[in-house]
Protein backbone atom coordinates (compact mmCIF):
# COMPACT_ATOMS: atom_id res chain seq x y z
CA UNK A 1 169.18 71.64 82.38
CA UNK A 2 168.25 67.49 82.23
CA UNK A 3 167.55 66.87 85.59
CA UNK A 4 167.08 63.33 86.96
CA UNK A 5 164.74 60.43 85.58
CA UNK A 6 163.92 57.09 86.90
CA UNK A 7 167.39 55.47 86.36
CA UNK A 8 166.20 54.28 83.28
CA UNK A 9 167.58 56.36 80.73
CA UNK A 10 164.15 58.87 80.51
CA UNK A 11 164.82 62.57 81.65
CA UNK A 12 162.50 64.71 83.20
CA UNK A 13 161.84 67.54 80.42
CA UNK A 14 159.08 66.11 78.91
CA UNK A 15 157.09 66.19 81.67
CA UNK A 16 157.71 69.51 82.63
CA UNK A 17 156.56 70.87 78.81
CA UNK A 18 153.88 68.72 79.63
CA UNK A 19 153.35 70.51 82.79
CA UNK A 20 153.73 74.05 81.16
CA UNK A 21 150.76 73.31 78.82
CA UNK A 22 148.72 72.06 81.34
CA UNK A 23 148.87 75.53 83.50
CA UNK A 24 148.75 77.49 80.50
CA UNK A 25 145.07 75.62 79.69
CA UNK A 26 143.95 77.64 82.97
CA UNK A 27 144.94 80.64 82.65
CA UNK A 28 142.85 83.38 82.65
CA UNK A 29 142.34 85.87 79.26
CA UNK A 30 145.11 88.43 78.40
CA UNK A 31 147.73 86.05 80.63
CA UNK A 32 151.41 86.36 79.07
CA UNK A 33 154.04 83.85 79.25
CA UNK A 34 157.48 84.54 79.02
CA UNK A 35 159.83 81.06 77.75
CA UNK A 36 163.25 82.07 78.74
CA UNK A 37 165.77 79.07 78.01
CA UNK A 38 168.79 78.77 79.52
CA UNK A 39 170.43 75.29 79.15
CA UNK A 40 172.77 76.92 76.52
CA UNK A 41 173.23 80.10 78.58
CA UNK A 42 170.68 83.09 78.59
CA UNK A 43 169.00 82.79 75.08
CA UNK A 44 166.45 84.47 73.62
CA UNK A 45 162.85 84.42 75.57
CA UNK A 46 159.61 84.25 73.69
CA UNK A 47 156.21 85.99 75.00
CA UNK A 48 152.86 84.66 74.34
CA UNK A 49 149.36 86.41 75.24
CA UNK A 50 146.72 84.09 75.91
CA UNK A 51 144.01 83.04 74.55
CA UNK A 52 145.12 84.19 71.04
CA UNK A 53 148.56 82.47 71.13
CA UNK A 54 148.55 79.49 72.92
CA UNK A 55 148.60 77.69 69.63
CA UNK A 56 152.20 79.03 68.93
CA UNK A 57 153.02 78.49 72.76
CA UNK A 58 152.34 74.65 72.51
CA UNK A 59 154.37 74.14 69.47
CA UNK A 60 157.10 76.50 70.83
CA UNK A 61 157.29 74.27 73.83
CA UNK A 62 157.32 71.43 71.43
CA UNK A 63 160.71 72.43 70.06
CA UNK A 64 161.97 72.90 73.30
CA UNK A 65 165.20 70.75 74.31
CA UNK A 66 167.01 70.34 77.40
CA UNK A 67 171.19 69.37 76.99
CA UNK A 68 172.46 71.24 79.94
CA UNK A 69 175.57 72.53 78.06
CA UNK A 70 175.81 75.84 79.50
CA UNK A 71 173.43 76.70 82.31
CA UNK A 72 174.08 79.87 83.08
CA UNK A 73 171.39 80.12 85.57
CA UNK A 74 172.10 83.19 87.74
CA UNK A 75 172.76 85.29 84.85
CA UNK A 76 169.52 83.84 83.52
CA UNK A 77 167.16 84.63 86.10
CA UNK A 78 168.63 88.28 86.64
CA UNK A 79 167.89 88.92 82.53
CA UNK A 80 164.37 87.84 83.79
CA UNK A 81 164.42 90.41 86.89
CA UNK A 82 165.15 93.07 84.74
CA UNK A 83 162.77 92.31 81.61
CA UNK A 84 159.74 92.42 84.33
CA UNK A 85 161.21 95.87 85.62
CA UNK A 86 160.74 96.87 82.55
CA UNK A 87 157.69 95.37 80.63
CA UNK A 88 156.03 96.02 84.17
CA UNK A 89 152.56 96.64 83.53
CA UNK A 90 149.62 98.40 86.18
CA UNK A 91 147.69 96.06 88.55
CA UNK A 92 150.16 92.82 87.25
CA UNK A 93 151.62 90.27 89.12
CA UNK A 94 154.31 87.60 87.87
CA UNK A 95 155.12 84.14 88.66
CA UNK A 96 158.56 82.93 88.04
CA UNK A 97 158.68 79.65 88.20
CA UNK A 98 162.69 77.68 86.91
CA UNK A 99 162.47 74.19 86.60
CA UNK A 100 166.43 73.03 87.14
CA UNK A 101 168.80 70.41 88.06
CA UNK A 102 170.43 73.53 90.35
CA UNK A 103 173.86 73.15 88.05
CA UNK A 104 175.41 76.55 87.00
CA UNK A 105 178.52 76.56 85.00
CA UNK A 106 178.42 80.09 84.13
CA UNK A 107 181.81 81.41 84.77
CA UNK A 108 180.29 84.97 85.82
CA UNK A 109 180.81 85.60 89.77
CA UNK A 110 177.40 85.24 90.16
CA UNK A 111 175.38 83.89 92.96
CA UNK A 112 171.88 82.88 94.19
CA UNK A 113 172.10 86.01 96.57
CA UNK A 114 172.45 88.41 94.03
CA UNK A 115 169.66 86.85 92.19
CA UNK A 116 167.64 87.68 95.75
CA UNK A 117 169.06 90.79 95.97
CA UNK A 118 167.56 92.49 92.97
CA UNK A 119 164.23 90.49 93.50
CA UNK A 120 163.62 91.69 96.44
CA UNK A 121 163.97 95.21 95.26
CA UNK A 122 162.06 95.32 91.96
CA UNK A 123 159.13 92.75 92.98
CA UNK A 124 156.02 93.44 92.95
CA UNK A 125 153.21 93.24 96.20
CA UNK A 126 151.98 90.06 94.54
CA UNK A 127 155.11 88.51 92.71
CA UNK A 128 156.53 84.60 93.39
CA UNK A 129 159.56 83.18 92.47
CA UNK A 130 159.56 79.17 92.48
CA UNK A 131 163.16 77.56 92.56
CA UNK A 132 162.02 73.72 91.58
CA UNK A 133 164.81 71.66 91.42
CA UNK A 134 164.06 68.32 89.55
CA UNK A 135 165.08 64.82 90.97
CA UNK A 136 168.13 66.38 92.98
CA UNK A 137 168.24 68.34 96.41
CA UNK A 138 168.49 72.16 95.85
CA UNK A 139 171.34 73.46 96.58
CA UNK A 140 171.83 74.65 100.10
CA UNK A 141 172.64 78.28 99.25
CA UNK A 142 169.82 78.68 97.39
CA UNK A 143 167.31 77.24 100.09
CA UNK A 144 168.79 79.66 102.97
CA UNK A 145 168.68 82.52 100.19
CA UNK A 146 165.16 82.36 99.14
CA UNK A 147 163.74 81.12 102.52
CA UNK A 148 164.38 84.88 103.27
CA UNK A 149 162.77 86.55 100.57
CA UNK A 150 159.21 87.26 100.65
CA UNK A 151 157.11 85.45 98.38
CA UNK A 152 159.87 83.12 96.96
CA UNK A 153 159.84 79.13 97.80
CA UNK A 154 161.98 76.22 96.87
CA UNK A 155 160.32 72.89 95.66
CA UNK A 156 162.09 69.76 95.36
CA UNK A 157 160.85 67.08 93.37
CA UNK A 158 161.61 63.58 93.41
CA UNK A 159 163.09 61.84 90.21
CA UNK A 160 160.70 61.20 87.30
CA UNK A 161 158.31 64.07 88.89
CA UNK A 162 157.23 67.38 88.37
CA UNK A 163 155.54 69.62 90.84
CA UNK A 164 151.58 70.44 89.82
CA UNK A 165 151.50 74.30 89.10
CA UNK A 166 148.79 75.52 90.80
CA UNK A 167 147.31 79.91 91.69
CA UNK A 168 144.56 81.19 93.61
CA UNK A 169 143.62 84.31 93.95
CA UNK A 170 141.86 85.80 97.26
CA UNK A 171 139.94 88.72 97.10
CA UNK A 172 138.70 90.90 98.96
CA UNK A 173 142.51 92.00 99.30
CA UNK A 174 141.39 93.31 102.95
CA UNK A 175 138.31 92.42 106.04
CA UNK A 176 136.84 94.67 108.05
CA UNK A 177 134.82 92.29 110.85
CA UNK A 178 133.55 95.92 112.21
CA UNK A 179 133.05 95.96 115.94
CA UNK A 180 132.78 92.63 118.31
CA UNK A 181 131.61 94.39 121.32
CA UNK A 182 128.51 92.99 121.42
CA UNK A 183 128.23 90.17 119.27
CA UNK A 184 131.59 88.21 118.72
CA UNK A 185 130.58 86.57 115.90
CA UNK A 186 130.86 88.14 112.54
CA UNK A 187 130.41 86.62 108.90
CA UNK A 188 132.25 87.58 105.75
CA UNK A 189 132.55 86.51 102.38
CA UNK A 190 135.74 85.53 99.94
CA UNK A 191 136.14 84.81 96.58
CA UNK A 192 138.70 82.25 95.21
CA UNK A 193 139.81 81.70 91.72
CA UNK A 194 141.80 78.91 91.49
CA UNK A 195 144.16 77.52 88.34
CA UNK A 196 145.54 74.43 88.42
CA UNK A 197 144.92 70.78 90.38
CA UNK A 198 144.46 72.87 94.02
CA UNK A 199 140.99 71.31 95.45
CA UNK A 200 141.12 73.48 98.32
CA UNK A 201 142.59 75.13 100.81
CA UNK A 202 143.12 75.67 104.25
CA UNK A 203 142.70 78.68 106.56
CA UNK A 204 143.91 80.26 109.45
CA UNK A 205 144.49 83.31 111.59
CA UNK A 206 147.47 84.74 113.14
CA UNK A 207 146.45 87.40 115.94
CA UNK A 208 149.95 88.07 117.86
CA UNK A 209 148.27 91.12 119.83
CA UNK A 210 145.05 89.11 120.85
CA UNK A 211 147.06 86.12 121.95
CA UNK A 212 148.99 88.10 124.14
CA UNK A 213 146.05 89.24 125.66
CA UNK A 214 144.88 85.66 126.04
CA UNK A 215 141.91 86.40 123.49
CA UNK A 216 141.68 84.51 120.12
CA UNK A 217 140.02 84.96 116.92
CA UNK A 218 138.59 81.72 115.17
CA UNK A 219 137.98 81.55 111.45
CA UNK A 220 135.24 78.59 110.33
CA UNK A 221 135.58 76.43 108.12
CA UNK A 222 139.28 75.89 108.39
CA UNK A 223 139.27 74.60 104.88
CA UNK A 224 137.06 76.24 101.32
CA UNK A 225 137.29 74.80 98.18
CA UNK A 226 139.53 76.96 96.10
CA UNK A 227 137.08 77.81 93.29
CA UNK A 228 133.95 79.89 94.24
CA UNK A 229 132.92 81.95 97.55
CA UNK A 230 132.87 80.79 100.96
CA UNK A 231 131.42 82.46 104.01
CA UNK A 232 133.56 82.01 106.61
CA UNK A 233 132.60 82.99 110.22
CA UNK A 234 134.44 84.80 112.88
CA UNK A 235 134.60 84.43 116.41
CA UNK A 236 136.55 86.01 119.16
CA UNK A 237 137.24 84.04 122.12
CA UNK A 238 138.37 84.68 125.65
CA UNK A 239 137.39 88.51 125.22
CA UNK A 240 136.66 89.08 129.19
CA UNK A 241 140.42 90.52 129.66
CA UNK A 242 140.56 92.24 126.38
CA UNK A 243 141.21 96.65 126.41
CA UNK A 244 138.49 98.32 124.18
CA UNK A 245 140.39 99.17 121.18
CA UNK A 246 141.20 98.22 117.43
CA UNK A 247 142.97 95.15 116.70
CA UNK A 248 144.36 93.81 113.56
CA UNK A 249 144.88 90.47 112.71
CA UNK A 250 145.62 88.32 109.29
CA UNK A 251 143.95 85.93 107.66
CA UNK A 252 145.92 83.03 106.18
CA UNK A 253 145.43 81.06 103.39
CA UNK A 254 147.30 77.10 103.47
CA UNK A 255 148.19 75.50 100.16
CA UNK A 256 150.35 73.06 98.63
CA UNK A 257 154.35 74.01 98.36
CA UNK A 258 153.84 74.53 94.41
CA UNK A 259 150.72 76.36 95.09
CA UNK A 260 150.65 80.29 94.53
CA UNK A 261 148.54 82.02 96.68
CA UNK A 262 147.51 85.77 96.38
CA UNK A 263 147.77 87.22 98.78
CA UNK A 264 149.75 85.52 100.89
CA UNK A 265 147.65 87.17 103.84
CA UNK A 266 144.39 89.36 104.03
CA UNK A 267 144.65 91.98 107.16
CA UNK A 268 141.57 91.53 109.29
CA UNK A 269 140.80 94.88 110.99
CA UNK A 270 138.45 94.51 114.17
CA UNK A 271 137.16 96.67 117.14
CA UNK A 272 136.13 95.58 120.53
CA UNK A 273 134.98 98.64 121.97
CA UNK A 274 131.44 100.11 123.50
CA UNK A 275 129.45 101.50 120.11
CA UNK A 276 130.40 104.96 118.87
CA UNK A 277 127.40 107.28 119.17
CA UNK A 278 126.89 110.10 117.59
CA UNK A 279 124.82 113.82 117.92
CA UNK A 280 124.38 116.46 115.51
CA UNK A 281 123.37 118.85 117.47
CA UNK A 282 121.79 122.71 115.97
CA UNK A 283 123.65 125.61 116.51
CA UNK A 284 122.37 128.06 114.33
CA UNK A 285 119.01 126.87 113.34
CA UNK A 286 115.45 128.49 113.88
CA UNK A 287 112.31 126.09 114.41
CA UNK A 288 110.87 127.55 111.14
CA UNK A 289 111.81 129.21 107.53
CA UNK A 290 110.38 131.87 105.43
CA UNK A 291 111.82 132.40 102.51
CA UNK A 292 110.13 134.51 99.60
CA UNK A 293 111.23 133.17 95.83
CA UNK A 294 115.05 133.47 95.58
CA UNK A 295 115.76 133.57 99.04
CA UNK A 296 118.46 131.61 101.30
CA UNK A 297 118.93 130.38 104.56
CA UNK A 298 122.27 129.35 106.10
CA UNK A 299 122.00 126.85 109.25
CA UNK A 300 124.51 125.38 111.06
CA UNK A 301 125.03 122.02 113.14
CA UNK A 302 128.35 120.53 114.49
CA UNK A 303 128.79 116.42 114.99
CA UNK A 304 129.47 115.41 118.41
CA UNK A 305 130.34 111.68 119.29
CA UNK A 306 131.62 109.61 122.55
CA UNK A 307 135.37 108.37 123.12
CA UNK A 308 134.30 105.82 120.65
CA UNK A 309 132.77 107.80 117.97
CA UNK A 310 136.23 108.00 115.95
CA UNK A 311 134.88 107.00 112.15
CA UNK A 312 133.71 109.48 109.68
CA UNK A 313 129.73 109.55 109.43
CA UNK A 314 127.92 110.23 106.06
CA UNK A 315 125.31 112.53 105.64
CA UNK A 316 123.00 113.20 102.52
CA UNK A 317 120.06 115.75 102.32
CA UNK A 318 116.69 115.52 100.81
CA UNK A 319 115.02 118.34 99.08
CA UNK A 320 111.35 118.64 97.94
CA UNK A 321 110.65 120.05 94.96
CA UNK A 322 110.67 123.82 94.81
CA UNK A 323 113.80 123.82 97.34
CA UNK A 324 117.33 123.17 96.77
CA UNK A 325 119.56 122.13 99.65
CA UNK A 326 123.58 121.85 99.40
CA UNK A 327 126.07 120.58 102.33
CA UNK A 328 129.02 122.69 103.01
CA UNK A 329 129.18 124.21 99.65
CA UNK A 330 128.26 120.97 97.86
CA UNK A 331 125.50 118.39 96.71
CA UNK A 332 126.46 115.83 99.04
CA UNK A 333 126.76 113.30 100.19
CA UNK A 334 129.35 114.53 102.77
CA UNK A 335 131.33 113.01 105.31
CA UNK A 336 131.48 114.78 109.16
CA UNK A 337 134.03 113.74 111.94
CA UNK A 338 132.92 114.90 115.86
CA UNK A 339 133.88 118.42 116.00
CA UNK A 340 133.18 119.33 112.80
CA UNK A 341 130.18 121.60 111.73
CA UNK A 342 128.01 121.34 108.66
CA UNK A 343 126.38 123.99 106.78
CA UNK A 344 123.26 123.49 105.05
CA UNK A 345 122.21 126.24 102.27
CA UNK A 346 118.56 126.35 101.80
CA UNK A 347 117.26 127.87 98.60
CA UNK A 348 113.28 128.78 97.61
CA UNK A 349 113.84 127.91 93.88
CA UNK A 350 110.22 128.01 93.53
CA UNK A 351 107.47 126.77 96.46
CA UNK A 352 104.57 128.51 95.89
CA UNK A 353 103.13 130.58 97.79
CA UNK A 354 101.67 129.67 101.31
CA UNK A 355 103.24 126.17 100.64
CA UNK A 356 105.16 124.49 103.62
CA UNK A 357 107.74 121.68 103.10
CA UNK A 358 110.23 120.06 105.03
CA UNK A 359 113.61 118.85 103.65
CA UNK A 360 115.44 115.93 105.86
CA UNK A 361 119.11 114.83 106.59
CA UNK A 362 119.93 111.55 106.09
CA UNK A 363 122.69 110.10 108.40
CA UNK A 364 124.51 107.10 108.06
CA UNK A 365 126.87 106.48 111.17
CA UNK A 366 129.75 103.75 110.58
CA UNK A 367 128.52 100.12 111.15
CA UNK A 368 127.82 99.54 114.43
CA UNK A 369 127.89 102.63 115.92
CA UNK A 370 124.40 104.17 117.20
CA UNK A 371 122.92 107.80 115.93
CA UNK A 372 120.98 109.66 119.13
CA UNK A 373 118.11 111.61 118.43
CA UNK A 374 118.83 111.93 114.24
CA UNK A 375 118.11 115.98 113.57
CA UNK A 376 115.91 117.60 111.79
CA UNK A 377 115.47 120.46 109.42
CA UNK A 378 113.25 122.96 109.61
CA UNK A 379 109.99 123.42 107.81
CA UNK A 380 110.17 126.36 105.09
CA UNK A 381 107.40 127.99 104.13
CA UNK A 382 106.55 130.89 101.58
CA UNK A 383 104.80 133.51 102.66
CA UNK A 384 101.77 134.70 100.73
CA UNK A 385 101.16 137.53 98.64
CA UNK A 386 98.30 139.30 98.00
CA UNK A 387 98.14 137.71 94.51
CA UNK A 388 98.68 134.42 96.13
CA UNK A 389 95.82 134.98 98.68
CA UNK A 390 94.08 135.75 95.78
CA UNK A 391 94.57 132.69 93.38
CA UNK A 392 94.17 130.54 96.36
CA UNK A 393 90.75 131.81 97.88
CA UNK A 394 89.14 133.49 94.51
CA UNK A 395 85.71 132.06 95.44
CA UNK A 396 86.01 133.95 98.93
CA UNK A 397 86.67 136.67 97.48
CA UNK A 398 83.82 136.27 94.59
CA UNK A 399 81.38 135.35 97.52
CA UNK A 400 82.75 138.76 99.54
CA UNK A 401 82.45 141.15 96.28
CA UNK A 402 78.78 139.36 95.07
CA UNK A 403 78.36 140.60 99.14
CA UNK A 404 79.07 143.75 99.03
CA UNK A 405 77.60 144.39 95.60
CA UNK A 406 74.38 143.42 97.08
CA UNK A 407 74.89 145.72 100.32
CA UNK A 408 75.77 148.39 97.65
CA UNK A 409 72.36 147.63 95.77
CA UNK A 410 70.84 148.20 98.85
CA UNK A 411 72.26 151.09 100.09
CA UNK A 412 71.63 152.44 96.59
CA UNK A 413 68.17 150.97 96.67
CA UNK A 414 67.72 152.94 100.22
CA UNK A 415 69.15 156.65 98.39
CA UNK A 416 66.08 155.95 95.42
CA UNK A 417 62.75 157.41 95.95
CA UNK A 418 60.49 154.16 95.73
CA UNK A 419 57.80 156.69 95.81
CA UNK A 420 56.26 160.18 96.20
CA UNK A 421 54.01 161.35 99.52
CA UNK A 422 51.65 164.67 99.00
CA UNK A 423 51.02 165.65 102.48
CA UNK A 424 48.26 167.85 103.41
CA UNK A 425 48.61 169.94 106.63
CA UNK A 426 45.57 169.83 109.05
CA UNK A 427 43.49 173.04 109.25
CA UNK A 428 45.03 174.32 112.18
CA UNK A 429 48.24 174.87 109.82
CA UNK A 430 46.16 176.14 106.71
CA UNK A 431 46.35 172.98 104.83
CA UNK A 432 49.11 173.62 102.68
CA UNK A 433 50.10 170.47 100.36
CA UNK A 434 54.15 169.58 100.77
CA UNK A 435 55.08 167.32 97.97
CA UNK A 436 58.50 165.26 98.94
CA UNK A 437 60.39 161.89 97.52
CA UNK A 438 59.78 158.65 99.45
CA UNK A 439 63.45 157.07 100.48
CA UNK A 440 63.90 154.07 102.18
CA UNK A 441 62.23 154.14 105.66
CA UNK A 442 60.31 156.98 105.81
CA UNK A 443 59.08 159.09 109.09
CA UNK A 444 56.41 160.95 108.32
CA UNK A 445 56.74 163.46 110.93
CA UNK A 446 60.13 164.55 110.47
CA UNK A 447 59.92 164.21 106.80
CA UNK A 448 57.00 166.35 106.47
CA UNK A 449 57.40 168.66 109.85
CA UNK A 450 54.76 167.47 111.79
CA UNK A 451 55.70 166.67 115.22
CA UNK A 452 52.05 165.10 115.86
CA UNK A 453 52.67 162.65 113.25
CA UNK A 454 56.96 161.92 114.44
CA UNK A 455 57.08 157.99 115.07
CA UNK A 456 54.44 156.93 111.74
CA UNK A 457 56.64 155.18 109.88
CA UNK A 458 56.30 153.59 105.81
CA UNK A 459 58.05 151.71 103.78
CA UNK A 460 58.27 149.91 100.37
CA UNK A 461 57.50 146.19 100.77
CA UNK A 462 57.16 143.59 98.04
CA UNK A 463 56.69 146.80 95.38
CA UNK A 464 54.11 148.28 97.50
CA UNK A 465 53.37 151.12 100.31
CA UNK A 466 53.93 149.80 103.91
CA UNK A 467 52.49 151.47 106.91
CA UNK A 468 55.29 149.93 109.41
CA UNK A 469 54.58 152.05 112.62
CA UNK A 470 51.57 153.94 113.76
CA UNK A 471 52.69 156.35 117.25
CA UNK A 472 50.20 155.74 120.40
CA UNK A 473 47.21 158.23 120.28
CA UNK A 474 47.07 158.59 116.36
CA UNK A 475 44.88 157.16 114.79
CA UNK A 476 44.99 156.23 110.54
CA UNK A 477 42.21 156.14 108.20
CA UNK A 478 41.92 155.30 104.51
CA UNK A 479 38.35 156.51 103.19
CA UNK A 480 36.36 155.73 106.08
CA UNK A 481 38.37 152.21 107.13
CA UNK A 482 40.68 152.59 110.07
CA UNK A 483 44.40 151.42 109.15
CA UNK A 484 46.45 149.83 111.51
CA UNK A 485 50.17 149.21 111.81
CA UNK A 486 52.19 146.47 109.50
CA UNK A 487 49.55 147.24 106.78
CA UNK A 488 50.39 146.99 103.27
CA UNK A 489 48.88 150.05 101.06
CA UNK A 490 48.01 150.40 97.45
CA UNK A 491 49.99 153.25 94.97
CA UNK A 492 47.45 156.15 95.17
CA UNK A 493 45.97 155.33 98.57
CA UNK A 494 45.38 158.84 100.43
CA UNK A 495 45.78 158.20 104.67
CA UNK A 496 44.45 160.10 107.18
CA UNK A 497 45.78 160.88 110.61
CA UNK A 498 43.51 161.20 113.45
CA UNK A 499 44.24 162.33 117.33
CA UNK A 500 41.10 162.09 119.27
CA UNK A 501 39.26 163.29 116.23
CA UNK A 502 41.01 166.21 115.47
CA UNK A 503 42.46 165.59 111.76
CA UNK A 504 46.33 166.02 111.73
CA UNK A 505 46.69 166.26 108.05
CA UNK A 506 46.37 163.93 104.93
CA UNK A 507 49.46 162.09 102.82
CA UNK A 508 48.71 160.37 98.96
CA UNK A 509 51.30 158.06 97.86
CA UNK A 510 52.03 157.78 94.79
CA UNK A 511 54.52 155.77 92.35
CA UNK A 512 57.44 157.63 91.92
């Protein structure tokens, strides 16, 4: 290859190393570059891996000549097919780009459509071929060859020119604009990385389905710069006609001829539909747990959802601490469909007892879809044993025991003697003394057998003798001092008893 100069005796090549080191300047880290000469027929290529070569790529370049003796160009390019079949490495895309003055003296058979051929079966997604013929028309075979192929274009430059190489790179590699039902304006974000002298570029979108519909989708702005991210909004026009569905449309980047753009297109997916809403509705679950250390619980809901609820809904659960929770046999988070069930395993690993918690569901329906009436789990408590009763309320049960011990005291106070009564029947009964313990409340008639006397009661009070109850027509004496009722005696005191003067007997107290 020479190709054409200005008619002044300068050839193109220069320029095109020129061109070559330019591009290389902007590529990005780990970029290789195959040289693959051909003006003497196929020769051998050269690979360089960038940064850490592009020292020896510049002065290979240097050396570089361009006689056209033998441009065997068909046979060329195919050696260059087959080398990327074979040095193919994952997530890699190549850029072919052969600058020629579209002569090809090899005597081989070949032909630009068997170059196509085995392009189009070995290329990658994101692969390019660039035919650039320099200061000559291309060849017509070539242009209705590679106008065919995907990703392949044919630049012709003027004479004395060479075509700026230029990439960007569009990412995300797909949009989702979610669901336009009820807004129909959506924002998004791209990035572009852009090598070489591309500014910027424009954009488009190509909606066949919509526009048959009479809808449209709009994409502003309708140009970014090509470095950097742009947020780009979306609008959907003319909807009023438009079925509820999804649509899918493309987003199109528009560069310069010797511009490489990846991708070529980004798919837009879109819905214009009523929101999806969905239910998870119990069907095997109580309003309340009890589960003793160890224990587990099964409980069951299934996912319901209108014509619209067709995406996959996330669900995550939350456990408090002494419970562990698992979703259909796992950790979660886990992803439900309406019409399918999920199973939540509830484990005591260590409450407490008489503690109550409550461990939650977190749902997460797909973006712009609704959830109705989110549901909940039930609380789970652990019932209390007696230990537990006992740890918790230990000063009710001190204050009940320091009870009861005193009740004991005094029942045990009421079985001691707090004293000792002498009684002395009256005369009529031959005055007989009857010596008996004092106990608690003491009636001295029935204690002592004397009916007379039944109803004269005495008990201990603040350490001493208390005469509590004196019957009606008895009357008590203590020497010669009458005695009356709610009286407190002293240790030793003798009492008389009195009806109507006639003495019914005589009782000493005494300390016991």
């Amino acid at each position: 290859m020479m190709g054409l100069g200005d008619g002044k005796g300068r050839v193109i090549f220069p320029r095109v190393k020129t061109e070559l080191k330019r591009f290389a300047e902007q590529l990005p880290p780990d970029s290789r570059i195959t040289i693959q000469p051909f003006d003497a027929g196929p020769g051998p290529s050269r690979t360089f891996v960038l940064p850490a070569e592009k020292d020896a790529l510049f002065r290979y370049v240097d050396t570089l000549e361009a006689r056209g003796s033998q441009t065997y160009l068909y046979a060329t390019l195919l050696k260059i097919l087959e080398g990327i079949g074979q040095n193919r490495r994952p997530n890699e895309a190549y850029n072919v780009y052969v600058f020629t003055d579209g002569q090809d003296n090899d005597p081989a058979p070949l032909t630009i459509q068997d170059v196509t051929r085995r392009y189009e079966l070995q290329r990658g997604a994101y692969d390019w071929i660039f035919y650039i013929s320099l200061g000559i028309p291309a060849p017509k075979d070539v242009i209705t060859s590679l106008s065919k192929a995907p990703n392949a274009r044919v630049l012709e430059a003027p004479p004395n020119q060479v075509p700026s190489l230029s990439e960007v790179i569009l990412r995300p590699s797909a949009l989702d604009l979610g669901n336009l039902w009820d807004t129909r304006e959506i924002r998004r974000d791209i990035q572009l990385e852009s090598r070489g002298s591309v500014q910027t570029i424009g954009l488009g979108v190509e909606a066949p389905v919509l526009d048959r519909a009479g809808a449209f989708l709009q994409v502003e702005p309708s140009r970014v710069p090509a470095g950097g991210t742009a947020t780009l909004t979306f609008r959907l026009r003319n909807s009023d006609g438009l079925t509820p569905g999804t649509y899918q449309a493309w987003l199109c980047p528009k560069a310069p001829s010797e511009t490489v753009v990846r991708p070529r297109g980004i798919p837009l997916r879109l819905a214009f539909h009523p929101p999806g809403a969905y239910t998870l509705v119990p069907v095997n679950v109580p309003e309340t747990l009890q589960l003793r250390p160890g224990e587990k619980a099964a409980l069951t809901y299934r996912l319901q959802g209108n014509a619209w609820a067709k995406e996959p809904l996330t669900v995550a659960v939350e456990a408090p601490k002494g419970l562990r929770a698992s979703l259909n046999g796992q950790e979660g988070p886990v992803t439900l469909r309406p019409g399918e069930e999920l199973k939540v395993a509830v484990e005591n690993t260590g409450l407490g007892g008489g503690s109550t918690v409550r461990p939650s569901l977190q749902l997460t329906p797909p973006p712009g879809s609704t959830l109705q009436t989110p549901s909940t789990l039930p609380p789970v408590t652990q019932p209390m044993t007696w230990w537990d009763w006992l740890r918790r309320y230990w000063w009710f049960f001190l204050l009940l025991l320091l009870l009861l011990g005193g009740l004991l005291w005094r029942w045990w106070q009421s079985q001691r003697p707090w004293g000792k009564g002498t009684f002395t029947t009256a005369p009529d009964r031959g005055c007989q003394d009857v010596e008996k313990p004092l106990k608690g409340a003491v009636d001295v008639g029935r204690l002592f057998g004397e009916d007379r006397l039944e109803g004269l009661e005495l008990r201990r009070h603040k350490g001493k003798p208390y005469l509590e109850g004196v019957p009606l027509g008895v009357e008590v004496k203590s020497g010669n001092y009458p005695v009356d009722a709610r009286t407190t005696l002293e240790w030793g005191e003798v009492l008389k008893f009195y009806d109507s003067g006639k003495e019914l007997g005589s009782l000493r107290i005494d300390h016991k």
